[in-house]
Protein backbone atom coordinates (compact mmCIF):
# COMPACT_ATOMS: atom_id res chain seq x y z
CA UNK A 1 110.10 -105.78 42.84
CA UNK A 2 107.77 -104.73 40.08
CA UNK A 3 107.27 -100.51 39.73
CA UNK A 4 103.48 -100.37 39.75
CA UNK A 5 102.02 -97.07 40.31
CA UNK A 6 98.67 -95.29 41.41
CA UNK A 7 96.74 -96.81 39.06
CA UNK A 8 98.53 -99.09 36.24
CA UNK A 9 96.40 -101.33 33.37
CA UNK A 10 98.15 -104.18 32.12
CA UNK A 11 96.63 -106.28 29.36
CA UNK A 12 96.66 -109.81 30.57
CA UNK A 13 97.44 -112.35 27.85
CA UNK A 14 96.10 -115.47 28.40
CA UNK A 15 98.75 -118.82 28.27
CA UNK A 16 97.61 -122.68 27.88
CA UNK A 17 97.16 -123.50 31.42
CA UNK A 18 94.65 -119.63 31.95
CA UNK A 19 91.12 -119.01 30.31
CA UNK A 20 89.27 -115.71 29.30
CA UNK A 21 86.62 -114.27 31.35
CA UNK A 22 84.88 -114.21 27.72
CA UNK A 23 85.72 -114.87 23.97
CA UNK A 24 88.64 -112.02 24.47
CA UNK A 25 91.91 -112.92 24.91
CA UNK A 26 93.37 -109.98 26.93
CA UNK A 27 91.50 -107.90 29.78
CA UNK A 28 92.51 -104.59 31.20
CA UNK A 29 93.74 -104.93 34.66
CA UNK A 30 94.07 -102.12 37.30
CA UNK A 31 96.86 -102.77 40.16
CA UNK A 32 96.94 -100.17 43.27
CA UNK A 33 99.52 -100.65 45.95
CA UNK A 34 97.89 -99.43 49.62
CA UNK A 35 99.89 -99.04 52.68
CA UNK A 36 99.61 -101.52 55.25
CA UNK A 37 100.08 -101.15 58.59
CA UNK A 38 99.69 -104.95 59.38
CA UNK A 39 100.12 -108.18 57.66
CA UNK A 40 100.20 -110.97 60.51
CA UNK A 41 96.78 -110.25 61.47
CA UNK A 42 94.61 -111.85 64.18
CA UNK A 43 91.76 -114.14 63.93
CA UNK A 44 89.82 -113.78 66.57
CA UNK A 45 86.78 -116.24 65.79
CA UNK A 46 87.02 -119.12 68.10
CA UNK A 47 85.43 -120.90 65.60
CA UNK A 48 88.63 -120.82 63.11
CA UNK A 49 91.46 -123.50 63.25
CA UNK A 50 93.99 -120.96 63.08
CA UNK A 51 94.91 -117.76 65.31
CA UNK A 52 96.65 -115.80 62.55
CA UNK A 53 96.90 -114.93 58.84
CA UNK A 54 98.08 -113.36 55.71
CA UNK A 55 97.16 -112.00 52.46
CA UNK A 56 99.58 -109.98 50.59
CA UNK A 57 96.75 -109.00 48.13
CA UNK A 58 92.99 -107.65 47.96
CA UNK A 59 91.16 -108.85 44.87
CA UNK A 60 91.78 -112.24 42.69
CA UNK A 61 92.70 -112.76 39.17
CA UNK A 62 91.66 -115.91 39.12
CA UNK A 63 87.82 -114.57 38.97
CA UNK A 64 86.48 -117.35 40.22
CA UNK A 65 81.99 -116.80 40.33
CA UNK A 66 81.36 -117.96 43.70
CA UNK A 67 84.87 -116.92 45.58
CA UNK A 68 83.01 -115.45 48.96
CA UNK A 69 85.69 -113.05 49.24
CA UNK A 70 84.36 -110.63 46.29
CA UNK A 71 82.21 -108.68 48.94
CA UNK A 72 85.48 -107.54 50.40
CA UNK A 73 85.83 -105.21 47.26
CA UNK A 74 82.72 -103.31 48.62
CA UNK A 75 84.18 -102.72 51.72
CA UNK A 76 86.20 -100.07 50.15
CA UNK A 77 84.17 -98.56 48.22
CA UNK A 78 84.42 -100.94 45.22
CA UNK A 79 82.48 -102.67 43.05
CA UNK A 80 81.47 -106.48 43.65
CA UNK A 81 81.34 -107.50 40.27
CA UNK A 82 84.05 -107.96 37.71
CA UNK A 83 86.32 -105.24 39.13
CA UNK A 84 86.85 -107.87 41.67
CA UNK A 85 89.37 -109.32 39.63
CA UNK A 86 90.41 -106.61 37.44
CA UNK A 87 91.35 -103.94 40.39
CA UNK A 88 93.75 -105.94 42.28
CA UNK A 89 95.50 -103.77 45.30
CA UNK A 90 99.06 -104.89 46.60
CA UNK A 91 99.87 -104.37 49.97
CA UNK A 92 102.99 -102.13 49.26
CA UNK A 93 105.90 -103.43 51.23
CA UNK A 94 104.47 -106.60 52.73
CA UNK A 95 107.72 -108.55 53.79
CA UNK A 96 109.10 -105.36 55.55
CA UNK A 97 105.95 -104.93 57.70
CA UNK A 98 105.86 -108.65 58.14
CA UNK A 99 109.18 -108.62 59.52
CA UNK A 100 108.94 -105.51 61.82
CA UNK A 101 105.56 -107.33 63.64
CA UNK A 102 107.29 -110.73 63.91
CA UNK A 103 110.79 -108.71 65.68
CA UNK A 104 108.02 -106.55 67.65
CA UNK A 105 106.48 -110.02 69.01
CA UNK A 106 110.07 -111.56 69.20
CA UNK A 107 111.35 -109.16 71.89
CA UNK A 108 107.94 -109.42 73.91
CA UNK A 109 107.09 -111.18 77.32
CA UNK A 110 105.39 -114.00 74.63
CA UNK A 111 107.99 -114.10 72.24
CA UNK A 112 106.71 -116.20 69.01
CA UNK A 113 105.31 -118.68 71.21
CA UNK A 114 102.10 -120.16 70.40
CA UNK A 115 102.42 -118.23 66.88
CA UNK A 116 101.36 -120.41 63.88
CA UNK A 117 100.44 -121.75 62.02
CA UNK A 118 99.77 -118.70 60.17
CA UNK A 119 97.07 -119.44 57.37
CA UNK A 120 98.66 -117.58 54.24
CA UNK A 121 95.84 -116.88 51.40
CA UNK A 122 92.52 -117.31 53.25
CA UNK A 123 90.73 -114.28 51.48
CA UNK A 124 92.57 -114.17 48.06
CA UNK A 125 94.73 -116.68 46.18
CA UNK A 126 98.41 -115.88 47.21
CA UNK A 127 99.89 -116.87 44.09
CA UNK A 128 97.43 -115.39 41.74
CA UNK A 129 99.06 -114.06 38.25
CA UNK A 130 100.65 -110.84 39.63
CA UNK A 131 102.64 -112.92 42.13
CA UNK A 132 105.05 -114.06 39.66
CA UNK A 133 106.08 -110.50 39.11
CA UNK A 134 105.40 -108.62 42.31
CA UNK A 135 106.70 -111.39 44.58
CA UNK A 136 105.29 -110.29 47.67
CA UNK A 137 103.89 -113.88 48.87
CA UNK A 138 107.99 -114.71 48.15
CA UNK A 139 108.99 -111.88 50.14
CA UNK A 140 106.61 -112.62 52.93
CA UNK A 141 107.89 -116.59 53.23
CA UNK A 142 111.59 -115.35 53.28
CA UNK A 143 110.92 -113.19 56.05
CA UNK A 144 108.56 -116.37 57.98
CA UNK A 145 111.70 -118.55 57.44
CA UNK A 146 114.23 -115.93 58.90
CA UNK A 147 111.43 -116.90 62.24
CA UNK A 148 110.53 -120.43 61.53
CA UNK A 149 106.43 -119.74 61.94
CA UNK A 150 104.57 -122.30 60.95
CA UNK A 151 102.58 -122.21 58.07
CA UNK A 152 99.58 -123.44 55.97
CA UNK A 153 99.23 -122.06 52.42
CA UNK A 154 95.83 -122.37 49.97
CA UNK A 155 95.92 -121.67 46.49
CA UNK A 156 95.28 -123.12 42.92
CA UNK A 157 98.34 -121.92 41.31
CA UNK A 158 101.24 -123.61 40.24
CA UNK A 159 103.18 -120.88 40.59
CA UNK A 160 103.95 -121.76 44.53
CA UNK A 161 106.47 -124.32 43.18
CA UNK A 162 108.65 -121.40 42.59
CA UNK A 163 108.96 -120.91 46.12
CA UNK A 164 110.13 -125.04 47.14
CA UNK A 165 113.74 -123.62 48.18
CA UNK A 166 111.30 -121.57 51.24
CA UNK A 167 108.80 -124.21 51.74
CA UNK A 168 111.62 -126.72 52.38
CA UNK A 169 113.09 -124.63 55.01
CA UNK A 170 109.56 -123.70 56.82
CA UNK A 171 107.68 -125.65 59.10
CA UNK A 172 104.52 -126.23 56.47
CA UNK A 173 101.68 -127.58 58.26
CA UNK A 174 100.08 -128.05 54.65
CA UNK A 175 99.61 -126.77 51.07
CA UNK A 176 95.85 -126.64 50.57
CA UNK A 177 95.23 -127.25 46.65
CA UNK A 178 92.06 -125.80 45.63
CA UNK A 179 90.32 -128.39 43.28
CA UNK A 180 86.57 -129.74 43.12
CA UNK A 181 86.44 -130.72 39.77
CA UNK A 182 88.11 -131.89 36.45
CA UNK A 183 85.41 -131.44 34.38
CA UNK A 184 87.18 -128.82 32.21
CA UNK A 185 83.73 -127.28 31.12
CA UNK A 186 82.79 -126.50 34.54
CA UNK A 187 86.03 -125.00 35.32
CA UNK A 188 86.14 -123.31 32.23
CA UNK A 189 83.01 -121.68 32.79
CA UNK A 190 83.17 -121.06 36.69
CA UNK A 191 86.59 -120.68 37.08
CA UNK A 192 88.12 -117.95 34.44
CA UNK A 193 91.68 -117.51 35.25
CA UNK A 194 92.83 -120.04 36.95
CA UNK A 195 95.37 -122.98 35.99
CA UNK A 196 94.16 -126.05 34.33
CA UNK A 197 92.74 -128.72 37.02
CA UNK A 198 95.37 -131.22 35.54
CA UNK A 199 98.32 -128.58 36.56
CA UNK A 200 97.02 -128.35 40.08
CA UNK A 201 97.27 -132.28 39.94
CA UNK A 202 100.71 -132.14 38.55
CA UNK A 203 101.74 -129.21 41.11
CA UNK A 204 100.50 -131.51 44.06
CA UNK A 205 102.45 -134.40 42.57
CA UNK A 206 105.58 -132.14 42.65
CA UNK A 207 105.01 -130.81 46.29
CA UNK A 208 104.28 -133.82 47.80
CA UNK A 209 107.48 -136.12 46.03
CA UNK A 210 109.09 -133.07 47.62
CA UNK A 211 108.49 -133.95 50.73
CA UNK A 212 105.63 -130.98 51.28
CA UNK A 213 102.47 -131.83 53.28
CA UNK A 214 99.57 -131.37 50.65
CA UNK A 215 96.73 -132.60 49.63
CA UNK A 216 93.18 -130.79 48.20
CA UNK A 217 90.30 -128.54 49.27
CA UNK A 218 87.43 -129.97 47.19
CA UNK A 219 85.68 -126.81 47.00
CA UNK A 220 82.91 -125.36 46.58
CA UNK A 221 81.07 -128.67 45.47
CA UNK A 222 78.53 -127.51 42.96
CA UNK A 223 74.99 -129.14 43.48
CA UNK A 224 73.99 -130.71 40.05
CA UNK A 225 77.44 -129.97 38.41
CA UNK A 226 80.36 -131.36 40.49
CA UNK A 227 78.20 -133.47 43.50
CA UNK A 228 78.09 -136.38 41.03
CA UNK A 229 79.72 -139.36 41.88
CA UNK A 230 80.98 -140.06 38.67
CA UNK A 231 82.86 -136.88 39.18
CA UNK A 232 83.85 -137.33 42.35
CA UNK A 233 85.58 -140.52 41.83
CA UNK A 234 87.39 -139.18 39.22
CA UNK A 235 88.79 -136.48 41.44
CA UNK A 236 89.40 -138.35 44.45
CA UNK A 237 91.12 -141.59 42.43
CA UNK A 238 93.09 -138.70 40.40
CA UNK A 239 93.60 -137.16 43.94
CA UNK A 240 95.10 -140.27 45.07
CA UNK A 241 97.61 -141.07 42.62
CA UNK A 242 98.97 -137.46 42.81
CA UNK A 243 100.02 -138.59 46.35
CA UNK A 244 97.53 -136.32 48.00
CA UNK A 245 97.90 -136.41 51.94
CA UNK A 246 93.93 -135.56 52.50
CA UNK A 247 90.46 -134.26 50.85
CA UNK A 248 88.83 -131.87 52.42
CA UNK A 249 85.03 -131.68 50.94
CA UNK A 250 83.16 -128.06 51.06
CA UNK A 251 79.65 -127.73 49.38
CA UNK A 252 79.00 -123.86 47.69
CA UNK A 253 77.67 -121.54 50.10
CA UNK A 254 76.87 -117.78 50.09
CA UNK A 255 78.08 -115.75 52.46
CA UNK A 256 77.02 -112.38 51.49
CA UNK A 257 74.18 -111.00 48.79
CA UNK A 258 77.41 -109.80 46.10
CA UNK A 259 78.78 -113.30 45.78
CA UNK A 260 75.06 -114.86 45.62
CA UNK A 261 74.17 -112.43 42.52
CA UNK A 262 77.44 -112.89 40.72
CA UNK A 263 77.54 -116.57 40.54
CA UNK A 264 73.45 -117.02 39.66
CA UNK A 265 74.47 -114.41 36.05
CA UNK A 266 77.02 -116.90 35.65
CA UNK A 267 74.88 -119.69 36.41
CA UNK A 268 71.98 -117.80 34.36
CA UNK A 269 74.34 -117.34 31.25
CA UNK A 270 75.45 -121.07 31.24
CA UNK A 271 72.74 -123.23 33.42
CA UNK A 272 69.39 -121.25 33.02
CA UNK A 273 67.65 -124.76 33.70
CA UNK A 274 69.16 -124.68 36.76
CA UNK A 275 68.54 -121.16 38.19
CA UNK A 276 65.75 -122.15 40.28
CA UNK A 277 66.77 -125.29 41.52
CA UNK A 278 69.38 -123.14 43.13
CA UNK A 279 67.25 -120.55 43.98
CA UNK A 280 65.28 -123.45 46.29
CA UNK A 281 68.45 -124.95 47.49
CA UNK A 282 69.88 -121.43 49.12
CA UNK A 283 65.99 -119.47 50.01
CA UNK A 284 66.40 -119.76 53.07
CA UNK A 285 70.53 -120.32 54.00
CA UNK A 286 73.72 -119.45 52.92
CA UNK A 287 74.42 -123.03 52.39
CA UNK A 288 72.58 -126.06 51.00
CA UNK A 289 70.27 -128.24 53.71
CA UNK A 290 72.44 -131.27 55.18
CA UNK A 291 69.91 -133.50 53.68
CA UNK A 292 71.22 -132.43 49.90
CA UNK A 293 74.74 -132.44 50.90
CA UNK A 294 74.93 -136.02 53.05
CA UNK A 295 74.56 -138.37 49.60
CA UNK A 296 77.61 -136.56 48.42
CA UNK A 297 79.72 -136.71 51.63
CA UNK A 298 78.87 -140.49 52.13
CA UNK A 299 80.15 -140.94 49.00
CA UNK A 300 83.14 -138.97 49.16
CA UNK A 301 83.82 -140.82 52.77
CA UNK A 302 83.96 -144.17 50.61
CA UNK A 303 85.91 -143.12 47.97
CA UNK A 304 88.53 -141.95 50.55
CA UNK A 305 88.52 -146.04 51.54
CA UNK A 306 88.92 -146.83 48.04
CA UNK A 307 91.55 -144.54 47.23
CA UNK A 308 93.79 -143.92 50.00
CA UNK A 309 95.72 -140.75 50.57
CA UNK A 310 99.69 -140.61 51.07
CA UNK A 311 99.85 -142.01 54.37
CA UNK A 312 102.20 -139.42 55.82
CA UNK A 313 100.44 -136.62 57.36
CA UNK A 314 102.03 -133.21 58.46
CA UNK A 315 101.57 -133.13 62.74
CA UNK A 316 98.60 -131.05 63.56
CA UNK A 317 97.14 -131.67 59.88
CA UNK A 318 93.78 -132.31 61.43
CA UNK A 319 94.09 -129.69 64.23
CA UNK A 320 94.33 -127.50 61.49
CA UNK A 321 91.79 -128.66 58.82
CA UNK A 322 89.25 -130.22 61.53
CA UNK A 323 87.68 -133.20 61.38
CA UNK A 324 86.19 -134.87 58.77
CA UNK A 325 86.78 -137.22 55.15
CA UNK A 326 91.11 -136.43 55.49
CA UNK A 327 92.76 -140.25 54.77
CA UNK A 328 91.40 -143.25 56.54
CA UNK A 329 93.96 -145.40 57.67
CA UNK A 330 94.34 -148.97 55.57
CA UNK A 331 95.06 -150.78 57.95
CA UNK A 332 91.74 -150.36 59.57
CA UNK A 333 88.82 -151.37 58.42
CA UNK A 334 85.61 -149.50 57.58
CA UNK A 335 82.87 -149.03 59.94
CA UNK A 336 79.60 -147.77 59.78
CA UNK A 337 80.34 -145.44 62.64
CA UNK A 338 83.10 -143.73 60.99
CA UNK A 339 80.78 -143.50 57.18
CA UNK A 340 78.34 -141.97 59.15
CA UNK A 341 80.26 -139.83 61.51
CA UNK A 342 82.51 -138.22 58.72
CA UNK A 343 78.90 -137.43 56.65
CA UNK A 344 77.16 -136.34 59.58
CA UNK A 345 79.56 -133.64 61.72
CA UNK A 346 79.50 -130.56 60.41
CA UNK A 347 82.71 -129.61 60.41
CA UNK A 348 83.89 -131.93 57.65
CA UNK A 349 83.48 -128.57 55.48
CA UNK A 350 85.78 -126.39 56.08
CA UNK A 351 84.47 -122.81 56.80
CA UNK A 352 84.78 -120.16 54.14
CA UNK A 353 87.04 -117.48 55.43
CA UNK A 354 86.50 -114.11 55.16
CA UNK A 355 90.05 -112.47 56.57
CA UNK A 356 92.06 -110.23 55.16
């Protein structure tokens, strides 16, 4: 385990597959371990597919402009802005808490029954950079195998392949590959931080030859950036051929007034032409009207036809993710019903989570 203490800065280095916040190549970072008392935590919304999660981490390095978990920082008395993803805080002994809660649950009238899957990195990217050294998403997974809980895991990092020798001995419901574009100028611009779009492609072409359910989250879609068709095919054909087991489309939304003024600077310093077509698109909601979004969807929905995903799926793939544009089978044929139906429920986006 890494020594970090109070307060530590690290200058970050950037590598090939990583890109600068700006034209520097290193940036200060602050790591703080807290104390956790919990790190299976409950999810009480009925509304989410899942009853439990995990986050070994507050704060992302992979800065991304519109990640709706940035507010969280506030919540503690933080800034909202860049410190975000320059003040990360480790929760300090992770896999020992983990395991205490899970032998806790064990030796109750329930037992682990009915536990899982556990949703691992719904507020923060579990194998952001520090991972690699402070291995507490590892130490979490060893202790979830020592219990066989299912699990689902979301990230845009590579670095999870570290951990096959785990995910090959855990029930994985799926590996949720963040990925909505592979323009690199968009990602280079909205995503600082994070891996290269085509090593998220290679990473998902390595889990699923594995034998690891996976397939990609395309979100946020950005309207008048990434909503393109053009771009979308590319995606979902490059998708494809990486053996992806589903797409799971998610237009940008806001879900609190910090992440809504962080990504229009970022969208003021590189689209100014497009401020106030966003500013029209989100006056009155967090997300964009279903009128603006449907083109895209029904698009996406036919792609899926023309590009089918891996046909195996992981049981309870769509319990998990919901409903929506996941793999249409080939041996049917297209309807109407089902174009239209995919487009038109609501739930084909999966909801931005908030949990910690």
């Amino acid at each position: 385990m890494i020594e970090i203490r109070t307060y530590v800065s690290i200058p970050i280095t950037m590598g090939d597959t990583m890109n600068p916040f700006s034209n520097s190549s290193t940036k200060p970072m602050q790591y703080e371990p807290v104390a956790a008392k919990s790190i299976l935590n409950p999810v009480k919304a009925s509304s989410m597919p899942f009853d439990w999660s995990i986050n070994p981490y507050r704060g992302c390095q992979h800065g991304c402009s519109f990640c709706y978990a940035r507010s969280t920082h506030s919540f503690l008395g933080l800034e909202a802005d860049d410190t975000f993803q320059r003040h990360i805080l480790l929760k300090e002994g992770a896999p020992g808490v983990l395991r205490e809660q899970l032998r806790k649950r064990q030796r109750s009238r329930k037992g682990l029954e009915g536990l899982g899957p556990v949703a691992i990195g719904t507020a923060t990217d579990p194998y952001q950079q520090i991972e690699a050294r402070a291995k507490l998403t590892r130490g979490c997974l060893e202790v979830l195998v020592e219990y066989q809980v299912p699990v689902t895991i979301t990230t845009r990092s590579p670095l999870i392949l570290r951990d096959l020798d785990l995910l090959k001995q855990l029930p994985v419901s799926s590996v949720n590959i963040s990925l909505s574009t592979l323009n690199r100028t968009v990602w280079r611009q909205f995503e600082p931080f994070t891996p290269a779009p085509a090593q998220r492609l290679k990473m998902l072409k390595q889990l699923t030859d594995e034998g690891i359910p996976a397939g990609i989250f395309t979100a946020p879609i950005l309207p008048y950036l990434t909503d393109q068709v053009e771009d979308l095919t590319e995606l979902i054909a490059s998708a494809s051929e990486a053996g992806s087991q589903f797409v799971m489309p998610s237009f940008l939304r806001f879900s609190t007034s910090e992440v809504k003024v962080w990504f229009f600077q970022t969208l003021q310093q590189h689209y100014p032409h497009l401020v106030e077509k966003y500013a029209r698109l989100y006056a009155s909601s967090q997300s964009v009207p279903y009128s603006f979004r449907a083109p895209a969807l029904e698009a996406i929905d036919r792609l899926l036809w023309r590009y089918p995903m891996r046909s195996r799926k992981p049981e309870r793939q769509e319990a998990h993710l919901g409903t929506g544009p996941l793999r249409p089978d080939p041996a049917a044929a297209p309807s109407a019903e089902t174009a239209a139906g995919a487009a038109g429920a609501e739930c084909c986006e999966p909801v931005q989570l908030t949990l910690f």
